[in-house]
N, C-alpha and C. Protein backbone atom coordinates (compact mmCIF):
# COMPACT_ATOMS: atom_id res chain seq x y z
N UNK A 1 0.82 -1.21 0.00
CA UNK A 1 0.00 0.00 0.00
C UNK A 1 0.86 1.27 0.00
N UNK A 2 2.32 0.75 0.15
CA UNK A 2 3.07 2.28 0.23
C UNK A 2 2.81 3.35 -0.84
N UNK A 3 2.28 2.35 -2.01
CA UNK A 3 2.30 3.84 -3.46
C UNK A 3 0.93 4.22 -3.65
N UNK A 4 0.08 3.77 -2.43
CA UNK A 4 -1.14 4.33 -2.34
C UNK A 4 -1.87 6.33 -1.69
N UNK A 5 -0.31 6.22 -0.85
CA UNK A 5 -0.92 7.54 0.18
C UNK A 5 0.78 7.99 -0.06
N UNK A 6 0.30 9.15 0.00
CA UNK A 6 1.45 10.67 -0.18
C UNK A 6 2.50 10.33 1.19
N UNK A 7 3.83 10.21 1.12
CA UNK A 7 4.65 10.62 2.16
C UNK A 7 3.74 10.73 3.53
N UNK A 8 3.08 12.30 2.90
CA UNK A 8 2.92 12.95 4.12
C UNK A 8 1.46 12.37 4.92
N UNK A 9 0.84 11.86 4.04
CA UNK A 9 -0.43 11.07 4.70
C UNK A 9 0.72 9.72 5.56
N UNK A 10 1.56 9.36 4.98
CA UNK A 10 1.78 7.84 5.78
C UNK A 10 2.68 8.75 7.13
N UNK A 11 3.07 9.66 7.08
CA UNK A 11 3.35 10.56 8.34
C UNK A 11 2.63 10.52 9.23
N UNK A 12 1.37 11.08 8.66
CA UNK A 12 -0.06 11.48 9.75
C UNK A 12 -0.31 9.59 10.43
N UNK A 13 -0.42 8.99 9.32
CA UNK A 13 -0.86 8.00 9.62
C UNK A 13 -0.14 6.59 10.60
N UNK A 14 1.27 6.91 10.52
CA UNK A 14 2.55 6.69 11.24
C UNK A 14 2.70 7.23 12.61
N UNK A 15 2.22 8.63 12.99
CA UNK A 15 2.58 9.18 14.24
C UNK A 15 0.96 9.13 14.90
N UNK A 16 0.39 8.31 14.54
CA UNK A 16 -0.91 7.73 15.57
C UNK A 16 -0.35 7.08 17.08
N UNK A 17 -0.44 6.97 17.87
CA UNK A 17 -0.09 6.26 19.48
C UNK A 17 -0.18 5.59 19.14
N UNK A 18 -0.66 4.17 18.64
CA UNK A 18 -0.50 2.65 18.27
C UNK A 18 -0.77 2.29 17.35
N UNK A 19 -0.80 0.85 17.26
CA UNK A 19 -0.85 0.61 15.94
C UNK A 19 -2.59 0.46 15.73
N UNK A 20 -3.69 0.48 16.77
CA UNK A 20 -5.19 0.53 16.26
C UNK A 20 -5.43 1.49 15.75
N UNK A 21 -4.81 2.80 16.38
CA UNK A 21 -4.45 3.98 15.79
C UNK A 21 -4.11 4.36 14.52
N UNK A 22 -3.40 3.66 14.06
CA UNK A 22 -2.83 4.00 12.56
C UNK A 22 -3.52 3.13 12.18
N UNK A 23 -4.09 2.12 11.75
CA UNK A 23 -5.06 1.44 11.37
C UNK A 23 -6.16 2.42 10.84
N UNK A 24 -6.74 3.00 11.70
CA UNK A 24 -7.88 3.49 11.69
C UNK A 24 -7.59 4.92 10.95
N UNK A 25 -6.39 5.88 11.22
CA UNK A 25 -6.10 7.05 10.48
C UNK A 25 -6.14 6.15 8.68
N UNK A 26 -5.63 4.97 8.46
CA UNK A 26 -5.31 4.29 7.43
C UNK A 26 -6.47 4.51 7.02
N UNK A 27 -7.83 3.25 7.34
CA UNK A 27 -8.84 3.33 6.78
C UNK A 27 -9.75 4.46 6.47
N UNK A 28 -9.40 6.22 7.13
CA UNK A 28 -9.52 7.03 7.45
C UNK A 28 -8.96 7.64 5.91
N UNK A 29 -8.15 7.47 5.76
CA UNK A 29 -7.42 8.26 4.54
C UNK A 29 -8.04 7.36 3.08
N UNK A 30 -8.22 5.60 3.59
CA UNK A 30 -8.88 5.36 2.68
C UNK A 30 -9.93 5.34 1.85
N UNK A 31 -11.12 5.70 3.38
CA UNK A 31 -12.30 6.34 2.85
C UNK A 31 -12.52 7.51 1.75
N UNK A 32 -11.41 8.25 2.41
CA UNK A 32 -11.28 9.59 1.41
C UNK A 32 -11.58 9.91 0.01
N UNK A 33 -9.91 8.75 -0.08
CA UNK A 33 -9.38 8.59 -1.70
C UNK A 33 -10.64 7.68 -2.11
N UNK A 34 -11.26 6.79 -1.58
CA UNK A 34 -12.21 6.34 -2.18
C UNK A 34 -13.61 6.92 -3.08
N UNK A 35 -13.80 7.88 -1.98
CA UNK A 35 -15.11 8.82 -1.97
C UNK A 35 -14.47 9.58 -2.95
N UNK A 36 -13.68 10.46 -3.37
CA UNK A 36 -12.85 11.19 -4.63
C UNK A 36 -13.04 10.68 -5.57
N UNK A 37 -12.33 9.85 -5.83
CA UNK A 37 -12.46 8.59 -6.81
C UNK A 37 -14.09 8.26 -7.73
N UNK A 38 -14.43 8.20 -6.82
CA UNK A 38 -15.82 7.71 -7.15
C UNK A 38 -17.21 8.74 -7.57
N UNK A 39 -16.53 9.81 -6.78
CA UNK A 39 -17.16 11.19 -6.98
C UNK A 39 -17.13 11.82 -8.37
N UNK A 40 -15.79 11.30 -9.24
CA UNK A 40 -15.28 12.25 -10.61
C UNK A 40 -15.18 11.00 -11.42
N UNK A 41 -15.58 9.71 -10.71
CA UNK A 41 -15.92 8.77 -11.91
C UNK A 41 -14.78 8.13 -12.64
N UNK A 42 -13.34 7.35 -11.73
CA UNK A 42 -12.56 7.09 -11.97
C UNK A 42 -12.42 5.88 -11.20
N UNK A 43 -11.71 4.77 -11.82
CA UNK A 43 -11.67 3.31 -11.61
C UNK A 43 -10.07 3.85 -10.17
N UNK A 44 -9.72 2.64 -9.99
CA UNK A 44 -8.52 2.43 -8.71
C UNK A 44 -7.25 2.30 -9.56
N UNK A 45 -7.44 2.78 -10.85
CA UNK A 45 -6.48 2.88 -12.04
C UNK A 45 -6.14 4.49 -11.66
N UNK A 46 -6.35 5.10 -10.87
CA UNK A 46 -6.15 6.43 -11.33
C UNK A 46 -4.76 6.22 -9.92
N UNK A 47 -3.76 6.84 -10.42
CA UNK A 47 -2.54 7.19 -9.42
C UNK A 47 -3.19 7.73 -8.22
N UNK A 48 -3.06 7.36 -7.18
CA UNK A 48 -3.81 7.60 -6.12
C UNK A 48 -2.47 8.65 -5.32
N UNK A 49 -1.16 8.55 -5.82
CA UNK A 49 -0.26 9.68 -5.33
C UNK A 49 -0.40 10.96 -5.62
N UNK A 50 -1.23 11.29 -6.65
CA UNK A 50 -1.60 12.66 -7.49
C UNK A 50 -2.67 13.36 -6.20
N UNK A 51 -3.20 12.53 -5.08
CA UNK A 51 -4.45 13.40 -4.57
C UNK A 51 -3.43 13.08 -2.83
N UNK A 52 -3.98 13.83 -2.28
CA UNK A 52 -3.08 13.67 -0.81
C UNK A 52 -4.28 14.64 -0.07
N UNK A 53 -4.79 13.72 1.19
CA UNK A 53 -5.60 14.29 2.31
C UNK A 53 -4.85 14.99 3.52
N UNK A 54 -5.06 16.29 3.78
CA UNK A 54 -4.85 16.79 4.88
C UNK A 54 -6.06 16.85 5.95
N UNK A 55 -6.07 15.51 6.52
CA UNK A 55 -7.32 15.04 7.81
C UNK A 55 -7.45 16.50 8.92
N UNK A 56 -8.52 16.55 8.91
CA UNK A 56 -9.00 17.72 10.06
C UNK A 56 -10.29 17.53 10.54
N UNK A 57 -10.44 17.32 11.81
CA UNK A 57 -9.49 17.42 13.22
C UNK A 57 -9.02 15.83 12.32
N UNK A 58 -8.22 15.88 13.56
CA UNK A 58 -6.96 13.95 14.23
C UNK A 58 -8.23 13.37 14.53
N UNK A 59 -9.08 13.77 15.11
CA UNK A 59 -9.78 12.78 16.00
C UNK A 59 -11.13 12.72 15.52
N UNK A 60 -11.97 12.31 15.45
CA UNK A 60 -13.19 11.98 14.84
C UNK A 60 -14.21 11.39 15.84
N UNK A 61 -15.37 12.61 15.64
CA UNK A 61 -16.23 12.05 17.35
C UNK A 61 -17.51 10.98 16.28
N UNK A 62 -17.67 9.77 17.35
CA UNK A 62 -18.73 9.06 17.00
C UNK A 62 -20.17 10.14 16.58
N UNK A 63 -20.71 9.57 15.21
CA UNK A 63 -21.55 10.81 15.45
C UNK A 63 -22.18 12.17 14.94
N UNK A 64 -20.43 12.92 14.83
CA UNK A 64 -20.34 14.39 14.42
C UNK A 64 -20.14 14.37 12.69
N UNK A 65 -20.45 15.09 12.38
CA UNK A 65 -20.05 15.39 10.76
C UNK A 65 -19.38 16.38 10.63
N UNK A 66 -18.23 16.24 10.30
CA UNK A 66 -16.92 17.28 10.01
C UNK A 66 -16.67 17.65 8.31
N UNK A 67 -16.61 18.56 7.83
CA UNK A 67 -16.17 19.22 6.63
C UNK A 67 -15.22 20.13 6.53
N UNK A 68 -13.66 19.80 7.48
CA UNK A 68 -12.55 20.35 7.54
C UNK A 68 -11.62 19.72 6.66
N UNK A 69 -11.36 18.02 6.38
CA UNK A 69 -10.37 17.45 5.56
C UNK A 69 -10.29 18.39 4.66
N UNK A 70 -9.03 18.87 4.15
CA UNK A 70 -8.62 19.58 2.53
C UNK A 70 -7.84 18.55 1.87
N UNK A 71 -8.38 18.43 0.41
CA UNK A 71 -8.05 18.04 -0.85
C UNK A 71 -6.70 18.77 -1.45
N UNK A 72 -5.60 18.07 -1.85
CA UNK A 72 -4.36 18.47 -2.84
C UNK A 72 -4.85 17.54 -3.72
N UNK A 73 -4.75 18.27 -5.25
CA UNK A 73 -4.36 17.26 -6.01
C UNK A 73 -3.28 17.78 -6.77
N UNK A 74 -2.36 16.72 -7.40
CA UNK A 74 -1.19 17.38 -7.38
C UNK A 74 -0.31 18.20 -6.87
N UNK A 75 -0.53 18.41 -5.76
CA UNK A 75 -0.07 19.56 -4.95
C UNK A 75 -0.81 20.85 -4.57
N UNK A 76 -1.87 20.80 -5.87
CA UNK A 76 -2.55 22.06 -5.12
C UNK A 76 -3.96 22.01 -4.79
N UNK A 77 -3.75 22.53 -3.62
CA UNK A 77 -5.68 22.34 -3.02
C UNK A 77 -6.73 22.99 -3.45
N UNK A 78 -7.20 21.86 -3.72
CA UNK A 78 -8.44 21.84 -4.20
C UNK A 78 -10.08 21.97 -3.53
N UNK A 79 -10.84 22.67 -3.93
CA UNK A 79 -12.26 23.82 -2.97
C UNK A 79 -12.80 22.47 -2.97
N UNK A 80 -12.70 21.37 -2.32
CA UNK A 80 -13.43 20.21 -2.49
C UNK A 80 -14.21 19.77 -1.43
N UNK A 81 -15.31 19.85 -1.15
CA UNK A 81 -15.78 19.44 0.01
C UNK A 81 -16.34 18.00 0.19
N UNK A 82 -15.80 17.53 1.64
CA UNK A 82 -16.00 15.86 1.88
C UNK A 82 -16.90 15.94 3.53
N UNK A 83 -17.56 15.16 3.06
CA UNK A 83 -18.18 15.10 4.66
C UNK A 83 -17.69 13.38 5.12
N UNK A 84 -17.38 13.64 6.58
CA UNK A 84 -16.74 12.29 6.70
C UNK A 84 -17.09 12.71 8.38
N UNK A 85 -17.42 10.71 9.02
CA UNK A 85 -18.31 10.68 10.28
C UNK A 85 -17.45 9.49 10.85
N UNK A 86 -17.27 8.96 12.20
CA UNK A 86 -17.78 7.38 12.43
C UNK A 86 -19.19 7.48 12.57
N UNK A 87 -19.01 6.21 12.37
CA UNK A 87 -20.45 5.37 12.79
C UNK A 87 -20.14 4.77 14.12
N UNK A 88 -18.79 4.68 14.27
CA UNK A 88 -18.62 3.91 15.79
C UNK A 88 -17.15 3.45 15.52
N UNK A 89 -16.69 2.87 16.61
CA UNK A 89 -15.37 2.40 16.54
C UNK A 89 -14.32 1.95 15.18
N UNK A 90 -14.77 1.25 14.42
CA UNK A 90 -14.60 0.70 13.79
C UNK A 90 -15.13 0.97 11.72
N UNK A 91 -15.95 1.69 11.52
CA UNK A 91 -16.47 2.02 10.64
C UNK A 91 -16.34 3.77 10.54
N UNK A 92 -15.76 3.92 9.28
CA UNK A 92 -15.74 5.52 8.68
C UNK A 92 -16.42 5.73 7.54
N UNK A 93 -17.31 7.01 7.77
CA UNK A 93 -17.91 7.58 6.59
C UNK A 93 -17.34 8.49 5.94
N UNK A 94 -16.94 8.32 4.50
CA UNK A 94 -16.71 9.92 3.78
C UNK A 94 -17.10 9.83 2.46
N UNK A 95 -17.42 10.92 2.75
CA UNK A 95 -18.57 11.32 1.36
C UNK A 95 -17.98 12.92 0.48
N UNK A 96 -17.14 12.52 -0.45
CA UNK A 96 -16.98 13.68 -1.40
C UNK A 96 -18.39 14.08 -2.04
N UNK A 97 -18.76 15.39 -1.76
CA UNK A 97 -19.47 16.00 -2.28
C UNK A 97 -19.31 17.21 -3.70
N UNK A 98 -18.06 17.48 -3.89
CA UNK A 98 -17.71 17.81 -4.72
C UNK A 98 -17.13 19.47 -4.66
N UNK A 99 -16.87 20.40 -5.66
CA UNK A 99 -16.02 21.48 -5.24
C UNK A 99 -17.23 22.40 -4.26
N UNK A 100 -16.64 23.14 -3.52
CA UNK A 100 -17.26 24.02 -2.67
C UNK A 100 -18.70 24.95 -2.89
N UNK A 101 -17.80 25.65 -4.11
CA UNK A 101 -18.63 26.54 -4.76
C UNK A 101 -20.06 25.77 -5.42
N UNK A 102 -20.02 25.10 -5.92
CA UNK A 102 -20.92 24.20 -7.21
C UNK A 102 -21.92 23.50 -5.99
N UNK A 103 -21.29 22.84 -5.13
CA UNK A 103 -21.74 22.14 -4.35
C UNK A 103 -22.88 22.87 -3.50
N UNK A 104 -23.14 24.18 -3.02
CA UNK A 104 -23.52 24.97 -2.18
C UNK A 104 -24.56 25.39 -3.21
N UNK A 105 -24.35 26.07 -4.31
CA UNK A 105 -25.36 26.20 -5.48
C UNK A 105 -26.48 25.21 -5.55
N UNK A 106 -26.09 24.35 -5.60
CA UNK A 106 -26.84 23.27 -6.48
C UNK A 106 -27.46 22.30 -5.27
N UNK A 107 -26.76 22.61 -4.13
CA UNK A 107 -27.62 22.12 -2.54
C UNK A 107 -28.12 22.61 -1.83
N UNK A 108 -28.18 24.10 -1.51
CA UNK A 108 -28.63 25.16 -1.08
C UNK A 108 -29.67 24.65 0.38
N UNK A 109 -30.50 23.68 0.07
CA UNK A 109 -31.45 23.04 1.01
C UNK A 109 -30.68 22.18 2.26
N UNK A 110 -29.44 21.59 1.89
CA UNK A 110 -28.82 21.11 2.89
C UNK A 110 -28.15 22.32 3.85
N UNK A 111 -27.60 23.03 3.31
CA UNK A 111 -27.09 23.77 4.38
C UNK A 111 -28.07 24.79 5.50
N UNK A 112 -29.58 24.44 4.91
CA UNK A 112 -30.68 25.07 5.98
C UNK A 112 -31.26 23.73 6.74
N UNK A 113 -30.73 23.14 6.98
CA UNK A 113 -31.04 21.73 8.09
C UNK A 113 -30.34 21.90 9.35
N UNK A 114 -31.26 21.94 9.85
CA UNK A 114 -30.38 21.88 11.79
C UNK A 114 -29.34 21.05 11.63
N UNK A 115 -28.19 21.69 12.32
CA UNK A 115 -27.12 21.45 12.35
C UNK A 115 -26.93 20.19 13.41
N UNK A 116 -27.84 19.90 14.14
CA UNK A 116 -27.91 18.94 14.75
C UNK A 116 -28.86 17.62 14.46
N UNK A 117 -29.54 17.77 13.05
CA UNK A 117 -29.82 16.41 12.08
C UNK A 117 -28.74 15.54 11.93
N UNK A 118 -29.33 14.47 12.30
CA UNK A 118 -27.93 13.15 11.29
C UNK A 118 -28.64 13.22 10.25
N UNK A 119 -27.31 13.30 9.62
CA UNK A 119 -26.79 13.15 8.35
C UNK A 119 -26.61 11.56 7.62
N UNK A 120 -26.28 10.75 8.04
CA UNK A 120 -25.78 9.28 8.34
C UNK A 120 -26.98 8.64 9.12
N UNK A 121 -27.24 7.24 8.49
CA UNK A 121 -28.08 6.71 9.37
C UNK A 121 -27.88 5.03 8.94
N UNK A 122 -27.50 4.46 9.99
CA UNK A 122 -27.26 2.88 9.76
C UNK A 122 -28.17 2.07 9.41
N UNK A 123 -28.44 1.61 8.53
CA UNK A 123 -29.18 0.51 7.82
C UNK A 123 -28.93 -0.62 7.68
N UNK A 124 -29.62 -1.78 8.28
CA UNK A 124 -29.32 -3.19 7.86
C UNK A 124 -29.85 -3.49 6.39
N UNK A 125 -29.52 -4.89 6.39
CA UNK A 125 -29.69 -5.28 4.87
C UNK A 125 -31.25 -5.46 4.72
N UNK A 126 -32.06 -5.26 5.54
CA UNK A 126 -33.04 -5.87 5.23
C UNK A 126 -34.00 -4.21 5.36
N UNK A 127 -33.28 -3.33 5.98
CA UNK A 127 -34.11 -2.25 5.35
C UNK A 127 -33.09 -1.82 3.72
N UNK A 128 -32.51 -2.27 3.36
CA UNK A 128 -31.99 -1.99 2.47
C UNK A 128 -32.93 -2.45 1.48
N UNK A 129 -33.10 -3.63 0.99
CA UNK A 129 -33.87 -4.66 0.75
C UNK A 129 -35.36 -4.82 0.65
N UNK A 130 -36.24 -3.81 1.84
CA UNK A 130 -37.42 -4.00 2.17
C UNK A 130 -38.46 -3.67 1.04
N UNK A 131 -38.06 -2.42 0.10
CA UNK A 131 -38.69 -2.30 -1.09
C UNK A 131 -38.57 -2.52 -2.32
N UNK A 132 -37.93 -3.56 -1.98
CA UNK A 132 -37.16 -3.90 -3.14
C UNK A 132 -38.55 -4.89 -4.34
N UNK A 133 -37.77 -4.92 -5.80
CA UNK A 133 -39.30 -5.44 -6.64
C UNK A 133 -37.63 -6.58 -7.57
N UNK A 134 -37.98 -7.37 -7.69
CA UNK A 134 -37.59 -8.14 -8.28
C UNK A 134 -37.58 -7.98 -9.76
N UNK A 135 -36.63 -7.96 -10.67
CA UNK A 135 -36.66 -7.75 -12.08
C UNK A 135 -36.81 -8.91 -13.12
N UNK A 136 -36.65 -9.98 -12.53
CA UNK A 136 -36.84 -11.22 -13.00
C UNK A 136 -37.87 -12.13 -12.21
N UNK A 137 -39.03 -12.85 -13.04
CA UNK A 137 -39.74 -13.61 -11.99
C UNK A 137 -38.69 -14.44 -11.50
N UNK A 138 -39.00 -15.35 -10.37
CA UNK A 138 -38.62 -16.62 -9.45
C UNK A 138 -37.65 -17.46 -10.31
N UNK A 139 -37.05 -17.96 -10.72
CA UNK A 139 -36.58 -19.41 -11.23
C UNK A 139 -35.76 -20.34 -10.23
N UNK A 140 -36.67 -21.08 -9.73
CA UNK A 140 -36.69 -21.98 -8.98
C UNK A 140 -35.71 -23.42 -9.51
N UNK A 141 -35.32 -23.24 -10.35
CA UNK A 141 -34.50 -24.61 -10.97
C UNK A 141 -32.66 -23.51 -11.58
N UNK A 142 -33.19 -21.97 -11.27
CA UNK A 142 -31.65 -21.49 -11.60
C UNK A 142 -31.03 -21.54 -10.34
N UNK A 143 -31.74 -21.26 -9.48
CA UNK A 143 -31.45 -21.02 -7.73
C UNK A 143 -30.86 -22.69 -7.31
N UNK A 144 -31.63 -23.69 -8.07
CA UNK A 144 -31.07 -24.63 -7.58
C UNK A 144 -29.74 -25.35 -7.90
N UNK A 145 -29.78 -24.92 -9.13
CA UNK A 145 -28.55 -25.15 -10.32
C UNK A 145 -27.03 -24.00 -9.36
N UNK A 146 -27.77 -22.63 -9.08
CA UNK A 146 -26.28 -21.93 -8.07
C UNK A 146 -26.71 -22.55 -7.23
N UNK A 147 -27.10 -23.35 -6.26
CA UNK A 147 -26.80 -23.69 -5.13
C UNK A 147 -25.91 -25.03 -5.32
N UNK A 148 -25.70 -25.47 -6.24
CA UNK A 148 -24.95 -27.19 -6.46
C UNK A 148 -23.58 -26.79 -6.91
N UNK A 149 -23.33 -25.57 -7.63
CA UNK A 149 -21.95 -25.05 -7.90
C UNK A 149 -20.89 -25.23 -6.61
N UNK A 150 -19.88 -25.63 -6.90
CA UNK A 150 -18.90 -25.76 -5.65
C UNK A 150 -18.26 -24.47 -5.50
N UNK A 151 -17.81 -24.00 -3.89
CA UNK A 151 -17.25 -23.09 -3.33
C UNK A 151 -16.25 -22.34 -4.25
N UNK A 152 -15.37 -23.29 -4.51
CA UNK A 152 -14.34 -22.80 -5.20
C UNK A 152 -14.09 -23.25 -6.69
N UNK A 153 -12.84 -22.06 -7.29
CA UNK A 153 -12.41 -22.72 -8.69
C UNK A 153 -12.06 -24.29 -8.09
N UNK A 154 -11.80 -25.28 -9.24
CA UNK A 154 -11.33 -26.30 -9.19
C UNK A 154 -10.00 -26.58 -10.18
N UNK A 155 -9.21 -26.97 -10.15
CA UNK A 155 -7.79 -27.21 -10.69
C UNK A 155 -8.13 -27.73 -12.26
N UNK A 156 -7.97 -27.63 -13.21
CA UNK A 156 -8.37 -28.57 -14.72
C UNK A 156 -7.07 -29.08 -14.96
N UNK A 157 -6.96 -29.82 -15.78
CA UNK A 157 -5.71 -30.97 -15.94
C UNK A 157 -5.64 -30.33 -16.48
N UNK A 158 -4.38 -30.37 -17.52
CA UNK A 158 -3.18 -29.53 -17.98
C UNK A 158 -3.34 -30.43 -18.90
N UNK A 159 -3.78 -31.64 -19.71
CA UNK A 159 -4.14 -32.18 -20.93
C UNK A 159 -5.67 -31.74 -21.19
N UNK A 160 -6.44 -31.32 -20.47
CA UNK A 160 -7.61 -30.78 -21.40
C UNK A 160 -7.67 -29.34 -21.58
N UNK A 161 -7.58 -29.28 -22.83
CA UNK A 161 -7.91 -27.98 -23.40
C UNK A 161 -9.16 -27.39 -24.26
């Protein structure tokens, strides 16, 4: 992962107190580049050294929604706004929303929401799921056909071709 994050991110992410610590600044920086990425519509093909997060605050309250991280790309920072949360110990949200200016235009309604709305809200799979409409009827003999497929690839001899 070293040619994934800038020097100076594996700095930030290096001078954490332990190693759960840097773990978590890690997955922290990864959320980021992810949410970027995905925001301007670019595969994990794109040099991920060209963009470098400056995290703000260090610390991240369960909860809160922060829009301090600043964007470099290439070196120069970029009006990019990211909203990024935990959900709890273990799980980070970040959400590139896109440049500052454009973003505020074209959302105008979010920034008149009590500042004390969540933003974020945890969903299991089954409210995920709950309205869901099926695009294909039932096939009851394809379901059975993937269920008999084995776990894994299997090895093929090296004389059949």
């Amino acid at each position: 992962m070293k040619r994934q994050f800038t020097e100076a991110e594996w700095g930030v992410i290096r001078s954490m107190n332990n190693e759960w610590m840097q773990l978590d600044m890690f997955y922290r920086h990864w959320a980021l580049k992810e949410s970027f990425l995905k925001a301007i519509g670019v595969g994990i093909g794109f040099n991920l050294q060209r963009i470098e997060f400056n995290v703000s605050p260090l610390q991240l309250e369960i909860g809160k929604v922060y829009q301090e991280t600043k964007l470099l790309l290439d070196g120069d920072e970029e009006e990019w706004t990211f909203e990024e949360t935990r959900l709890d110990d273990n799980h980070h949200v970040a959400v590139a929303l896109g440049k500052q200016e454009e973003y505020r235009q074209n959302h105008s309604h979010v920034y008149s929401m009590e500042s004390n709305q969540p933003r974020f809200m945890l969903l299991t799979f089954e409210d995920l799921v709950a309205f869901g409409i099926p695009i294909t009827p039932e096939d009851s003999a394809y379901w059975d056909n993937f269920c008999s497929k084995q776990e894994g690839p299997t090895k093929q001899s090296s004389h059949s071709r």
